[in-house]
Protein backbone atom coordinates (compact mmCIF):
# COMPACT_ATOMS: atom_id res chain seq x y z
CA UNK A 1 134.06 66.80 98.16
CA UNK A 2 131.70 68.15 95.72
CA UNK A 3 131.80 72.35 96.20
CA UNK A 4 127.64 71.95 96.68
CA UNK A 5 128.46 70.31 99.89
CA UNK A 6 131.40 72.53 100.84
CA UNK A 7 129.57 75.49 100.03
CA UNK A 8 126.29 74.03 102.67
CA UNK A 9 129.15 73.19 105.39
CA UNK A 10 130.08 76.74 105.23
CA UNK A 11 127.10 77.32 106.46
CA UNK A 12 124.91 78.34 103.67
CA UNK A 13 122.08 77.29 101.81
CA UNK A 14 121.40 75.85 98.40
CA UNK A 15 118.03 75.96 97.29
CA UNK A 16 116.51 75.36 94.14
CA UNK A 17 115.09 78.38 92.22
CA UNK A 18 112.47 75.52 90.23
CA UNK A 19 109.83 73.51 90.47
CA UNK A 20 107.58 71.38 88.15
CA UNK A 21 105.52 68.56 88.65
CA UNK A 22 107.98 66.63 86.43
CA UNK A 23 110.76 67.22 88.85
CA UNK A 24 108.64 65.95 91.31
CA UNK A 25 107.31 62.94 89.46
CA UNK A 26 110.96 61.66 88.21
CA UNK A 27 112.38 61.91 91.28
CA UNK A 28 114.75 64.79 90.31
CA UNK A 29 113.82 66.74 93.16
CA UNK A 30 115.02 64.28 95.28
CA UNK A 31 118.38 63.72 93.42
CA UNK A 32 118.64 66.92 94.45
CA UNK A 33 118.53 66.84 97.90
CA UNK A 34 120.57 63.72 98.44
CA UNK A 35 123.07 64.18 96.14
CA UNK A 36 123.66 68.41 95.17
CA UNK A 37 122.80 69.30 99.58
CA UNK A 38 119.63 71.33 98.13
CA UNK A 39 117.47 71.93 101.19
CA UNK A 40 114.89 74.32 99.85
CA UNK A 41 113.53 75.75 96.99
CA UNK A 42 111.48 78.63 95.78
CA UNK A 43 109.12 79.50 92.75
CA UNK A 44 107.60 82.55 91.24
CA UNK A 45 105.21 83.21 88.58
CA UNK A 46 107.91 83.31 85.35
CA UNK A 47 108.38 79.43 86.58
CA UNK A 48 105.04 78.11 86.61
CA UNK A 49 104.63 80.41 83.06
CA UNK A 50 107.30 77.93 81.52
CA UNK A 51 106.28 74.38 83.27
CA UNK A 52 102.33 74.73 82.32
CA UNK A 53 103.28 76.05 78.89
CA UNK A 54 105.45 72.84 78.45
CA UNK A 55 102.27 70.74 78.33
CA UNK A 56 103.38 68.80 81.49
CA UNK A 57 100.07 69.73 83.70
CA UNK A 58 97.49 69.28 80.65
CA UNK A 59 96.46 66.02 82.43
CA UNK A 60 95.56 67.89 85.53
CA UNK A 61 94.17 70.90 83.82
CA UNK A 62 91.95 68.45 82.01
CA UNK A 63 90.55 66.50 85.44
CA UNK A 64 89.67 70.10 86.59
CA UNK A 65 88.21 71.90 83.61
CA UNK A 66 84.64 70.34 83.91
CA UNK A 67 84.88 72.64 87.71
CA UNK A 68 84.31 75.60 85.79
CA UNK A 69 86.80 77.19 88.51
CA UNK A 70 88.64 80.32 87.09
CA UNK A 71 91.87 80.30 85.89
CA UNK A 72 93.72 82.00 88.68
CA UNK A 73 91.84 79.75 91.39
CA UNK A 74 93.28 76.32 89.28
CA UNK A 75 96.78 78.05 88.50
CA UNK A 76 96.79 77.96 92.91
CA UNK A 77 94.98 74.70 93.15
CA UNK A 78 98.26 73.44 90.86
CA UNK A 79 100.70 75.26 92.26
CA UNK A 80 99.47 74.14 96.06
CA UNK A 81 99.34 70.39 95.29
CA UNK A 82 103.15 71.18 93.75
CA UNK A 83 104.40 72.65 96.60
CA UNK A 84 103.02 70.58 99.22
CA UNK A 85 104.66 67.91 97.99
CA UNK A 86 107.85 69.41 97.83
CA UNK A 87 107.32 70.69 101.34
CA UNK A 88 107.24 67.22 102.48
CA UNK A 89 110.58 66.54 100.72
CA UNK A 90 112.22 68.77 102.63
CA UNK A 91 110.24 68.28 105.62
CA UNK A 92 112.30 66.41 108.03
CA UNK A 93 115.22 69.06 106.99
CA UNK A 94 113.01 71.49 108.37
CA UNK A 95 112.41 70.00 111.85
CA UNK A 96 115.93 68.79 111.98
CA UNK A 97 117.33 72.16 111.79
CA UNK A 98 114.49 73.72 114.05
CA UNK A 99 112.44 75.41 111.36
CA UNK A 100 116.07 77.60 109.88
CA UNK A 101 115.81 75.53 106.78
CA UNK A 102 113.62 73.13 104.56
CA UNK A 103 111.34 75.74 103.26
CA UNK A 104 109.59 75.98 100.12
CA UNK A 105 107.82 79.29 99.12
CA UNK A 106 104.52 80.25 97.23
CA UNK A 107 103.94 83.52 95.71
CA UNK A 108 100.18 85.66 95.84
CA UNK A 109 99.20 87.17 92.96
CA UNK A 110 102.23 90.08 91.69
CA UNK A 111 98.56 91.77 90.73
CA UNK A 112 98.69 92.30 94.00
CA UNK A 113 102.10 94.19 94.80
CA UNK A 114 100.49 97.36 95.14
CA UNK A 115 97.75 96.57 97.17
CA UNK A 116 98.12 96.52 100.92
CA UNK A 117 95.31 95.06 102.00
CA UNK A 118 94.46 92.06 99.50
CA UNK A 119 98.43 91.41 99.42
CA UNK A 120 97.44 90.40 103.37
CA UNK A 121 94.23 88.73 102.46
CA UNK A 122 95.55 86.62 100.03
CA UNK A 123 98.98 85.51 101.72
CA UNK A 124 97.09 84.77 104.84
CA UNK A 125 94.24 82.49 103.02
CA UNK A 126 96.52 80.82 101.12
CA UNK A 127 99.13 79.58 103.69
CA UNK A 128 95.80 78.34 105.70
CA UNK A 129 95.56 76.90 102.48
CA UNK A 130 98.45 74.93 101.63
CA UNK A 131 98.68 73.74 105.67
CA UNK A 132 102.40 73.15 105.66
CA UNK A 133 104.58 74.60 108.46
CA UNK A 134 107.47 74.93 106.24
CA UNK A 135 105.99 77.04 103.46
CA UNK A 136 106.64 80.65 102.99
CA UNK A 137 104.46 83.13 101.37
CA UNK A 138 106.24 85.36 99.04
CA UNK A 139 105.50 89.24 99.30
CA UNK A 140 107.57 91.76 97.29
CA UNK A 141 109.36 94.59 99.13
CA UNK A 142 107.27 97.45 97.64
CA UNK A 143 106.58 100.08 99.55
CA UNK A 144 102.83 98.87 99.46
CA UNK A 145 104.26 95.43 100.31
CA UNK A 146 106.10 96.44 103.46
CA UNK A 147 103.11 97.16 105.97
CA UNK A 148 101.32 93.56 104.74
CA UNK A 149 104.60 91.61 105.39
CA UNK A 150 104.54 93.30 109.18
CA UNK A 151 101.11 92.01 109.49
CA UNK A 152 101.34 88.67 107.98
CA UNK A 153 104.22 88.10 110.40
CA UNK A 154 102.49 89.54 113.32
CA UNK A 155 99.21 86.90 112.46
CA UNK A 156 102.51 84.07 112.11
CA UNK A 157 102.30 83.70 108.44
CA UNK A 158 106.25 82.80 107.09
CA UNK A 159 106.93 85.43 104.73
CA UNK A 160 109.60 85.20 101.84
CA UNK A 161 110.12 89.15 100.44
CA UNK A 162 111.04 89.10 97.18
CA UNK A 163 111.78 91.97 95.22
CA UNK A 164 114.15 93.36 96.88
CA UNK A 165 117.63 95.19 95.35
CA UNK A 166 119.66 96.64 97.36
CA UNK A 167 120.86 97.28 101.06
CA UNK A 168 118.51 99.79 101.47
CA UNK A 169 115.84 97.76 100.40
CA UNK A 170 117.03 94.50 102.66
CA UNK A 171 117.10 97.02 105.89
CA UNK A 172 113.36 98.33 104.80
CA UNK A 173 112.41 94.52 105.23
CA UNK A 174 114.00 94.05 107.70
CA UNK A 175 112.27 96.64 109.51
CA UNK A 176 109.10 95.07 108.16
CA UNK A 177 110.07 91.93 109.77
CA UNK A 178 111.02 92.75 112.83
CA UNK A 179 108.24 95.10 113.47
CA UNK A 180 106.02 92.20 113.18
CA UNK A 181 107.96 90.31 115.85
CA UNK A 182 107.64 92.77 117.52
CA UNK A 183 104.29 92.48 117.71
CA UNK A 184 104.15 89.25 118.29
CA UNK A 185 106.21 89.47 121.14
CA UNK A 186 104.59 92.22 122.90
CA UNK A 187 101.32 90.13 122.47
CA UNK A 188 103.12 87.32 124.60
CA UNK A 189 102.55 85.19 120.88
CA UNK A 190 106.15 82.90 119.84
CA UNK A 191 108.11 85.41 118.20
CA UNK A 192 110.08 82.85 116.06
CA UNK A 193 107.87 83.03 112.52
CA UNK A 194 110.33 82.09 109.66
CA UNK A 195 111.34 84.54 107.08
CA UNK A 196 114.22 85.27 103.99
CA UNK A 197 114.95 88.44 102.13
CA UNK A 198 115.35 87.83 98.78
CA UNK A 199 117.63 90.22 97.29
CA UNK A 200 118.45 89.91 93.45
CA UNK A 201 121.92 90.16 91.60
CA UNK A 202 122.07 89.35 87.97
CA UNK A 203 120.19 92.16 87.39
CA UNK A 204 122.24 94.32 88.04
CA UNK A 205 125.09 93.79 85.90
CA UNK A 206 122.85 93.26 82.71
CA UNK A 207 121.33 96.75 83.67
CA UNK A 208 124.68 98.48 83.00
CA UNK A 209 126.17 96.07 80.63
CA UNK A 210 126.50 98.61 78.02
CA UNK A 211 127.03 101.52 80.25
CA UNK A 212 129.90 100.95 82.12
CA UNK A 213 133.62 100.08 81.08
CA UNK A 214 135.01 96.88 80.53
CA UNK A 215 137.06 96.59 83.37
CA UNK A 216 133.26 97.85 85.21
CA UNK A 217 131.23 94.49 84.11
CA UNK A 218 129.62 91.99 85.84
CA UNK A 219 130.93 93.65 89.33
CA UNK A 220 127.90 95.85 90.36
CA UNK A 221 125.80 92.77 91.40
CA UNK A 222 128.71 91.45 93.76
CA UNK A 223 129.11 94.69 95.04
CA UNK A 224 126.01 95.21 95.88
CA UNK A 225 125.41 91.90 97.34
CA UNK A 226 128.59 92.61 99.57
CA UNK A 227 127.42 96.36 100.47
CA UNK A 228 123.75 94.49 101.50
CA UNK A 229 125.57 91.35 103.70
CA UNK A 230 127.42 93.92 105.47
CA UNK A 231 123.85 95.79 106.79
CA UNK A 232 122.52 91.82 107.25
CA UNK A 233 125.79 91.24 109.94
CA UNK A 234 125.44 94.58 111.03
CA UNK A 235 121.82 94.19 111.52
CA UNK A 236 122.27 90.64 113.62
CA UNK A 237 124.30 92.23 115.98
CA UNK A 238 121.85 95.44 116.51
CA UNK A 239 120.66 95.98 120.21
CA UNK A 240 117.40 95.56 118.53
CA UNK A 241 117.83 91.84 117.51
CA UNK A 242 119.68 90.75 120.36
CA UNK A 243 116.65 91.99 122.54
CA UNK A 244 114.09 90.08 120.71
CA UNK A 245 116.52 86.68 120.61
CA UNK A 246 116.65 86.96 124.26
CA UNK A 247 112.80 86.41 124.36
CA UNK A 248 112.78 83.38 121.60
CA UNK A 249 112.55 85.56 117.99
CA UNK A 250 115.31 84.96 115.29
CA UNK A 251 117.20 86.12 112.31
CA UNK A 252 115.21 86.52 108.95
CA UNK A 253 117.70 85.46 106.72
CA UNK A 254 119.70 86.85 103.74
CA UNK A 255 118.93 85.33 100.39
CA UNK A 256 120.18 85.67 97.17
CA UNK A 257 117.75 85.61 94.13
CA UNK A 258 118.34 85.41 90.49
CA UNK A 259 121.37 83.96 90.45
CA UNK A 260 122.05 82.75 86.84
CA UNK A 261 125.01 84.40 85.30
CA UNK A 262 123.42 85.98 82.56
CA UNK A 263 126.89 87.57 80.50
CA UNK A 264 128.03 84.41 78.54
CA UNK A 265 131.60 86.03 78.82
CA UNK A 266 131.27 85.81 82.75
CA UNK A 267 131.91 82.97 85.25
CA UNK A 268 128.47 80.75 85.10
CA UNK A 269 128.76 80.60 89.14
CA UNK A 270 129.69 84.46 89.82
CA UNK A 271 126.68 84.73 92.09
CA UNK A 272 127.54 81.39 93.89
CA UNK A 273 131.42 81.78 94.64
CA UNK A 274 130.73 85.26 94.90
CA UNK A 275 128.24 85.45 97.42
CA UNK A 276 129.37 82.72 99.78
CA UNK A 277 128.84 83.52 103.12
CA UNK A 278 127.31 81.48 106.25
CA UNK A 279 124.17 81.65 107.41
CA UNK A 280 122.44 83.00 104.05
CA UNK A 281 120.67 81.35 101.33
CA UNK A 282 121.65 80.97 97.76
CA UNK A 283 118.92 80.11 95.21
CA UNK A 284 119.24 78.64 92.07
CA UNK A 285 117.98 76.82 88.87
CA UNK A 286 119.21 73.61 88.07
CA UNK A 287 121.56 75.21 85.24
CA UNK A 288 123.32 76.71 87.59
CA UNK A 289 122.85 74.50 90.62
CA UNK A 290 124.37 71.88 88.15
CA UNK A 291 127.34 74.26 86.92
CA UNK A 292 128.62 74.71 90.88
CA UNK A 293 128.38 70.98 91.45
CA UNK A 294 130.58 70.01 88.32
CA UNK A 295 133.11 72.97 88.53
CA UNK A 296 132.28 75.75 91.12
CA UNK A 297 134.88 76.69 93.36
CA UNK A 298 134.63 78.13 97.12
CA UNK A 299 136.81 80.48 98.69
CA UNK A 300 136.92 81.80 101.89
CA UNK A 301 133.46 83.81 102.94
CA UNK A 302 132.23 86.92 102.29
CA UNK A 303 133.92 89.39 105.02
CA UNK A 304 131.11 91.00 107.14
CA UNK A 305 132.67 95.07 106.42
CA UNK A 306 131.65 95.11 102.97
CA UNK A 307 135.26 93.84 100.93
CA UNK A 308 135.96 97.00 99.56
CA UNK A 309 132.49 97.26 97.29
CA UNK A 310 132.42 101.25 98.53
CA UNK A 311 135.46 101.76 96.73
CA UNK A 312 133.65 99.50 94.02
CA UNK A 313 130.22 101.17 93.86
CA UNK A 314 132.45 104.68 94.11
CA UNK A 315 133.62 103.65 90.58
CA UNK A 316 130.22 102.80 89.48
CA UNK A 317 128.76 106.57 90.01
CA UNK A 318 131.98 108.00 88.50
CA UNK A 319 130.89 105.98 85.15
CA UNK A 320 127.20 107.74 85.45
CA UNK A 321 125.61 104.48 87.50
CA UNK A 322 123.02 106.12 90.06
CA UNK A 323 122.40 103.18 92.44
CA UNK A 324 119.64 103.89 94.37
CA UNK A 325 117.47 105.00 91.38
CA UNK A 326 118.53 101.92 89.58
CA UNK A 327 117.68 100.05 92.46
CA UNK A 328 114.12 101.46 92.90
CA UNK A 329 113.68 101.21 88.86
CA UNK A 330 114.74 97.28 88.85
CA UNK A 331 112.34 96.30 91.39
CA UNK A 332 109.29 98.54 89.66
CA UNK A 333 110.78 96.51 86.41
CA UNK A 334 111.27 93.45 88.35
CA UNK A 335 107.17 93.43 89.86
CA UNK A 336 105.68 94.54 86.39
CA UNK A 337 108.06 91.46 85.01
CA UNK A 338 106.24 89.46 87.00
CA UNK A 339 102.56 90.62 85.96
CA UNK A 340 103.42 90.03 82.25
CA UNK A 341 104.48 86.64 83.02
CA UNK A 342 101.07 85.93 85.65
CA UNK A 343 98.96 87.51 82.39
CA UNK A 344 101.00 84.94 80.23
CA UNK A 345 100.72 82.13 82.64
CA UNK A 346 96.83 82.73 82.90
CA UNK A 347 96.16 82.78 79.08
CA UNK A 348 98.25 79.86 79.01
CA UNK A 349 95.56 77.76 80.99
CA UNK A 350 92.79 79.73 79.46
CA UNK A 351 94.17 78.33 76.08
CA UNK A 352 95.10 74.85 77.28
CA UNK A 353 91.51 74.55 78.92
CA UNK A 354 89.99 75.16 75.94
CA UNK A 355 92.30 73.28 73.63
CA UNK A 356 91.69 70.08 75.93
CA UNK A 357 88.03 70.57 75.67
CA UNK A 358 87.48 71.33 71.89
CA UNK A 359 86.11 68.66 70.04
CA UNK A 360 88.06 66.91 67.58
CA UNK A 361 86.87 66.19 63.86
């Protein structure tokens, strides 16, 4: 047995961290799911920067130029029609596992991350938009960010938070989260809205790559990932939860984001074997995705008391490593990341639109 399939009868997720209309068009997408047990995928604005820059949507961008829409408004119009279609992919995953998995996930604007209000407006218009049940809407867990995903939950919009770092940023989602059930539940509304928290790894360990001793490398992300799964289990078994599963609400899920190994001297599945643990979510590109399926390994799961990362993060602050400031810096990196590569995917269509409407001599 392949250890893509192993790894999704322990109980987790593979999703694909990809999408382009390619994928879609060849069929690859599918391959996926039938043969590598992919049952969801997410995007983000770095992955539409690369697809529309390869050239593959200039035949689209051409049908729609003539609209005189603006650039953002066609990059969504693209991105919808994309995602819709890989919604219904996974759309009979979705309803066979009662709405746990089969998601795909859309992103607003990361213009938007710290603004409150229009992060709301926009998640809300454009899952009305896209009209797929099994499409999340990804908000980053800024502190502006926290308050819309509350209310985007309490109005029953599925919310993907992205952005997030560390185990103190998971539980401030949480929070977010459940608050909005909450609400829901108070209002006598079905508490069960879908939801992940996307915590990233790789991150981590290039951030102290150079910092840290040998023996110290490509062991923060891990440990962090364990120290965050351990308030995730904890969290489950709150007197908080259980009170709001008794009247029909359940788990967001713990995801793990930015998984590509990015130390060529380190396993090219350390966030995959690493981070295997049941019911989470582990997204991927195909590089990776590929990798696990031809060589990964899987070992027993993550245990739910952390493995020993205290000791592990303990050794991290004696080498200078301040966690929680990292933390906070890597997702203010991580969100302005994303605006250079919305401002690059933008001037990408602006450049196409006009390239495929110049006239030739």
């Amino acid at each position: 047995m392949k250890a893509t399939q192993t790894l999704h009868e322990l109980g987790q997720s593979l999703w694909l961290d990809n999408i382009t209309r390619d994928m879609l068009d060849s069929g690859r997408l599918q391959h996926y799911i039938d043969n590598y047990s992919v049952t969801g995928l997410t995007s983000n604005p770095s992955i539409f920067d690369k697809a529309i820059s390869s050239g593959s949507y200039n035949a689209a961008i051409r049908a729609r130029t003539a609209s005189g829409q603006p650039d953002e408004e066609l990059f969504f119009e693209l991105a919808i029609e994309d995602l819709q279609r890989a919604a219904d992919l996974f759309l009979s995953i979705h309803e066979r596992t009662d709405g746990v998995d089969g998601w795909v996930s859309l992103e607003v604007s990361p213009l938007l991350a710290y603004d409150t209000a229009r992060t709301i407006e926009a998640a809300k218009a454009l899952h009305a938009r896209a009209g797929r049940s099994n499409l999340f809407i990804k908000i980053p867990g800024t502190p502006q960010g926290l308050p819309a995903i509350t209310e985007c939950i309490a109005s029953g919009v599925p919310v993907n938070v992205t952005l997030l770092f560390s185990a103190d940023h998971y539980r401030a989602a949480a929070d977010a989260y459940l608050a909005g059930v909450e609400r829901r539940a108070e209002r006598g509304l079905d508490p069960a809205v879908g939801s992940v928290a996307s915590v990233f790894m790789s991150r981590w360990d290039a951030a102290v790559s150079s910092e840290v001793p040998e023996e110290l490398r490509d062991r923060l992300g891990v440990a962090v990932g364990q120290d965050t799964y351990r308030a995730y289990r904890s969290l489950m078994d709150s007197d908080r939860v259980q009170r709001l599963e008794n009247v029909g609400a359940r788990m967001q899920r713990l995801l793990w984001a930015s998984t590509r190994t990015k130390d060529p001297d380190a396993s090219d599945t350390l966030y995959v074997h690493g981070l295997a643990a049941p019911f989470t979510v582990n997204t991927m590109p195909d590089e990776t995705l590929k990798a696990f399926y031809d060589h990964g390994e899987v070992g027993e799961p993550m245990p739910v008391d952390g493995n020993g990362c205290d000791a592990t993060l303990a050794r991290f602050a004696d080498a200078g490593v301040d966690v929680a400031a990292l933390a906070a810096k890597l997702q203010s990196d991580g969100a302005a990341s994303f605006v250079a590569s919305w401002n690059d995917l933008l001037a990408c269509i602006s450049a196409q639109r006009d390239a495929l409407v110049r006239p030739s001599f």
